[in-house]
N, C-alpha and C. Protein backbone atom coordinates (compact mmCIF):
# COMPACT_ATOMS: atom_id res chain seq x y z
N UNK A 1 120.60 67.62 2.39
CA UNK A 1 121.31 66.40 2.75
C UNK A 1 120.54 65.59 3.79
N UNK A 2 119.72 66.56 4.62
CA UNK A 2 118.66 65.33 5.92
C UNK A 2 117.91 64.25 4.55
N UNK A 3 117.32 64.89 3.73
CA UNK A 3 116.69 63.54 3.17
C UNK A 3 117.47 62.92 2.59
N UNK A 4 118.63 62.91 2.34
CA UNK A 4 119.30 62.08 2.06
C UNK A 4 120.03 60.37 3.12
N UNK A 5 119.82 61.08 4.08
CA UNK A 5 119.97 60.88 5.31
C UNK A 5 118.56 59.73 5.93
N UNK A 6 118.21 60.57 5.55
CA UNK A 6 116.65 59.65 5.61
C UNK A 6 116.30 58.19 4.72
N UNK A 7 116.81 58.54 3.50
CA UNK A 7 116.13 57.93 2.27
C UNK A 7 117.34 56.65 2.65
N UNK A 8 118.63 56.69 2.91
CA UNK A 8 119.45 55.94 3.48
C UNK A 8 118.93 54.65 4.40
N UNK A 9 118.16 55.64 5.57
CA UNK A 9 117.60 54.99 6.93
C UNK A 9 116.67 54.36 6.60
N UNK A 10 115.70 54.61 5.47
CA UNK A 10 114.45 54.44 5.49
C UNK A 10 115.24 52.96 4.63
N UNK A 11 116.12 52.49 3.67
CA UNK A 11 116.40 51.66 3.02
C UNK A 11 116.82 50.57 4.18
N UNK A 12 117.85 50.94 5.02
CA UNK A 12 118.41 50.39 6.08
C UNK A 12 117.55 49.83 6.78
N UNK A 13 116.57 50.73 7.32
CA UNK A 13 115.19 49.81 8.08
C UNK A 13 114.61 48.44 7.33
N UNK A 14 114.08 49.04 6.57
CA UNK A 14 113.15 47.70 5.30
C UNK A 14 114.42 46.56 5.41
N UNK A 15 115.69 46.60 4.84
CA UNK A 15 115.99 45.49 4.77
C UNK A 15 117.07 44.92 5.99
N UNK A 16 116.86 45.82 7.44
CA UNK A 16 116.98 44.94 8.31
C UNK A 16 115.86 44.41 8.87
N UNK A 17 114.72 44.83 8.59
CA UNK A 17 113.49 43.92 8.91
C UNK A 17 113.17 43.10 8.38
N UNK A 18 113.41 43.28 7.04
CA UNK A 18 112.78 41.76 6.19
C UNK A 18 113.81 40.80 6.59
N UNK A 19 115.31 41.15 7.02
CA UNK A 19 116.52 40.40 7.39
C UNK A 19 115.91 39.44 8.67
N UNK A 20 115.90 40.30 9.35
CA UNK A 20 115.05 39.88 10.90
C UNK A 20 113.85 38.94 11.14
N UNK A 21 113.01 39.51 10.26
CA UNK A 21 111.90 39.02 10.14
C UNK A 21 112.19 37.82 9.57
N UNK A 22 112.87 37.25 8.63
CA UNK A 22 113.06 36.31 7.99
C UNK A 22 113.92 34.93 8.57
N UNK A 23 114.53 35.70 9.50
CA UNK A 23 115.57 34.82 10.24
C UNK A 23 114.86 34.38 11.51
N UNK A 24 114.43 35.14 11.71
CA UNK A 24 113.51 34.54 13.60
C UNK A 24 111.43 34.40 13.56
N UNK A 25 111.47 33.73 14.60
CA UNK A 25 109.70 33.28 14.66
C UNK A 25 109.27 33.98 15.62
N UNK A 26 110.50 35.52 16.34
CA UNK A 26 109.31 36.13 17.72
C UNK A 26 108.12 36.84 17.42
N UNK A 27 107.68 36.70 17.92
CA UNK A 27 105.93 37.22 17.71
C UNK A 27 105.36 37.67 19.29
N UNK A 28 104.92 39.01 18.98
CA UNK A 28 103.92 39.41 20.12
C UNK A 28 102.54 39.04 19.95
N UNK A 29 101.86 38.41 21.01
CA UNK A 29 100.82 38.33 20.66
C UNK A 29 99.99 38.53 22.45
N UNK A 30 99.00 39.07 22.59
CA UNK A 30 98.02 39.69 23.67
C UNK A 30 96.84 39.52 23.30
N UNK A 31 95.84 38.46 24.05
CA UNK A 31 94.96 38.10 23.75
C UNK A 31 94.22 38.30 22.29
N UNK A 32 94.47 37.42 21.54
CA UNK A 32 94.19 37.81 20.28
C UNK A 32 94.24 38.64 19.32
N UNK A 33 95.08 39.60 20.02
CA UNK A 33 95.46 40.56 19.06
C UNK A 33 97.45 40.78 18.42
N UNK A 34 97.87 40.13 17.72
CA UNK A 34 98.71 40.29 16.89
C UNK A 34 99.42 41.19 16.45
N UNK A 35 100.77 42.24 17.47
CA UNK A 35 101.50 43.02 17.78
C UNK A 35 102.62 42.63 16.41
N UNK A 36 102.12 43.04 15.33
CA UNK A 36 103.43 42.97 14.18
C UNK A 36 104.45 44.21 14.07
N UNK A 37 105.08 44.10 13.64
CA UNK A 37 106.52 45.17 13.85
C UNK A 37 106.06 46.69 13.44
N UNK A 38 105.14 46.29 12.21
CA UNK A 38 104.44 47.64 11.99
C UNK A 38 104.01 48.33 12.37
N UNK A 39 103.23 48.21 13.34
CA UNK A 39 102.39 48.15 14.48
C UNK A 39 103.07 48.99 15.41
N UNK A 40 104.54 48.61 15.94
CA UNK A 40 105.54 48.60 16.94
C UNK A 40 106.24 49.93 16.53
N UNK A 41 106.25 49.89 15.21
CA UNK A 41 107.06 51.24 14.33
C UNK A 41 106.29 52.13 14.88
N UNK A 42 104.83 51.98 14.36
CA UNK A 42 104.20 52.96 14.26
C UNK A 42 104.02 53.69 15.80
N UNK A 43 103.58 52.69 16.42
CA UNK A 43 103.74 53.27 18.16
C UNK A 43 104.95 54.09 18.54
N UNK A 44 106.35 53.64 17.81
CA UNK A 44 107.30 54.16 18.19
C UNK A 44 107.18 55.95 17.60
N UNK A 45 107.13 55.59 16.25
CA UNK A 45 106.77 56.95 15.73
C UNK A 45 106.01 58.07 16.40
N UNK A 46 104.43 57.44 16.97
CA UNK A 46 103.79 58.36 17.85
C UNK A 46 104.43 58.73 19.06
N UNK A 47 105.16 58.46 19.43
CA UNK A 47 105.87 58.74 20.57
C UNK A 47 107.11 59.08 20.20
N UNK A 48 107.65 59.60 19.62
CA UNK A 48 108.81 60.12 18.71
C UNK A 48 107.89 61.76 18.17
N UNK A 49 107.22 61.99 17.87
CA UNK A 49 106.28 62.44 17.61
C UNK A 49 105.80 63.32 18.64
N UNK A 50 105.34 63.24 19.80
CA UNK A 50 104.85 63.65 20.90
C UNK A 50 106.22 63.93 21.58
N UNK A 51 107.41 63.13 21.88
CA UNK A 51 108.56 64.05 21.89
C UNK A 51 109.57 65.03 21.46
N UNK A 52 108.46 65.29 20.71
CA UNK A 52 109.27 66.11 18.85
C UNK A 52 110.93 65.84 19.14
N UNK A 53 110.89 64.32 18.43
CA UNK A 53 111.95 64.50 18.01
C UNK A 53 112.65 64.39 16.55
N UNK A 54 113.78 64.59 16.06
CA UNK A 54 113.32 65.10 14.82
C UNK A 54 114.49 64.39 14.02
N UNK A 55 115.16 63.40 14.21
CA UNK A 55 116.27 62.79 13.92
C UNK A 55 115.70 62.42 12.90
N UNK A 56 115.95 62.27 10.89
CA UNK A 56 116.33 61.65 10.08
C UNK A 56 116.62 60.29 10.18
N UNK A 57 118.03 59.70 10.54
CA UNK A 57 117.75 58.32 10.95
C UNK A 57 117.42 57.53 11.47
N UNK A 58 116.33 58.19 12.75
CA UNK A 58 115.87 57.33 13.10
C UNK A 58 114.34 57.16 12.66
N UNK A 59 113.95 58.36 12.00
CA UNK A 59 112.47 58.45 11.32
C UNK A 59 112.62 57.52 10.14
N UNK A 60 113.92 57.49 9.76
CA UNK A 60 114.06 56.61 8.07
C UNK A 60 113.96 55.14 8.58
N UNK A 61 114.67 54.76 9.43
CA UNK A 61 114.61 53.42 9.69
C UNK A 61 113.18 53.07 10.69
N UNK A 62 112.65 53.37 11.89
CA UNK A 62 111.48 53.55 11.84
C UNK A 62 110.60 53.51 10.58
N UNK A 63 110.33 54.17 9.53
CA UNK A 63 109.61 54.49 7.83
C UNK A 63 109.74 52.97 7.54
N UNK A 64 111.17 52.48 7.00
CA UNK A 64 111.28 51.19 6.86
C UNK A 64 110.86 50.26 7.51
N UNK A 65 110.87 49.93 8.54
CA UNK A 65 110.52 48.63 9.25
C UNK A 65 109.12 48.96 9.18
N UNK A 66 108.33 50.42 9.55
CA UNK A 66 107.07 49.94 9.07
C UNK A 66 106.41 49.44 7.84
N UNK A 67 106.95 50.26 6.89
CA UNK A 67 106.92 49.82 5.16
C UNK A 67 107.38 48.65 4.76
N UNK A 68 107.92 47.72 5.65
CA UNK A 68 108.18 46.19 5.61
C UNK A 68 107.41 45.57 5.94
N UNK A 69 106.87 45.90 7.02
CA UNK A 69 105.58 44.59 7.64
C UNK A 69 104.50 45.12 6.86
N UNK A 70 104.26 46.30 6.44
CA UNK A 70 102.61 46.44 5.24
C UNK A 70 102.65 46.10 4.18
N UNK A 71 104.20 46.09 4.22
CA UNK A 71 104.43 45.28 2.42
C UNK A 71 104.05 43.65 2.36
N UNK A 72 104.14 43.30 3.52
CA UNK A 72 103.89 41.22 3.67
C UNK A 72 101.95 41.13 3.48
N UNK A 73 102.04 39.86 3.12
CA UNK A 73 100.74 39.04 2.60
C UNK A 73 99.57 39.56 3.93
N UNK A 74 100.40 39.18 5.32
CA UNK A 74 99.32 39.16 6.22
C UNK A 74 99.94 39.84 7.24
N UNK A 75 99.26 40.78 7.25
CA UNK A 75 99.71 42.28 8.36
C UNK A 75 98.77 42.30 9.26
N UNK A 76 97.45 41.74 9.56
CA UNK A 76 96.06 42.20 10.20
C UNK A 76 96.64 41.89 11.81
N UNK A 77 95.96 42.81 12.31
CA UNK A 77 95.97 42.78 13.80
C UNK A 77 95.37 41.71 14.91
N UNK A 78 94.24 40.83 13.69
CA UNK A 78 93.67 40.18 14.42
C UNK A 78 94.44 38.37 14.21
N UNK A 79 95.28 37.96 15.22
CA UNK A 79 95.12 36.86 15.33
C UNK A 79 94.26 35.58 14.70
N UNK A 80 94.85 34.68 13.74
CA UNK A 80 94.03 34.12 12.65
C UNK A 80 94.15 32.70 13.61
N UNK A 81 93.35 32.05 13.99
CA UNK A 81 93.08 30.92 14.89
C UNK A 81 92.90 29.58 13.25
């Protein structure tokens, strides 16, 4: 039932990010380098990770929001001038 649990979260993530993402223009950005949500997941994950922690929904929705921003046209880190 955890992956079930998961596969839930992981749905829930993706389409509150594309929700999010779609509705607002915030953007991180640090000298030229381009902080996208994916990015943000993934940091979160490593540190989720290093605190072994082991929660299902929050690894599923984390999964999603990263699997949302790699799914878009332009994911690159580098700031397009």
């Amino acid at each position: 039932m955890e992956f079930a649990i998961y596969s839930v979260a992981l749905v829930l993530g993706y389409a509150m990010a594309r929700y999010i993402t779609e509705q607002t223009s915030f953007h991180v950005r640090l000298k030229g380098i381009w902080l996208h949500h994916w990015i943000l997941a993934a940091l979160a994950m490593a540190v989720l990770y290093a605190l072994e922690i082991q929660s299902g929904e929050v690894w599923g929705l984390l999964t999603g929001v990263a699997l949302e921003g790699l799914s878009r046209k332009n994911w690159s880190i580098k700031e397009k001038k």
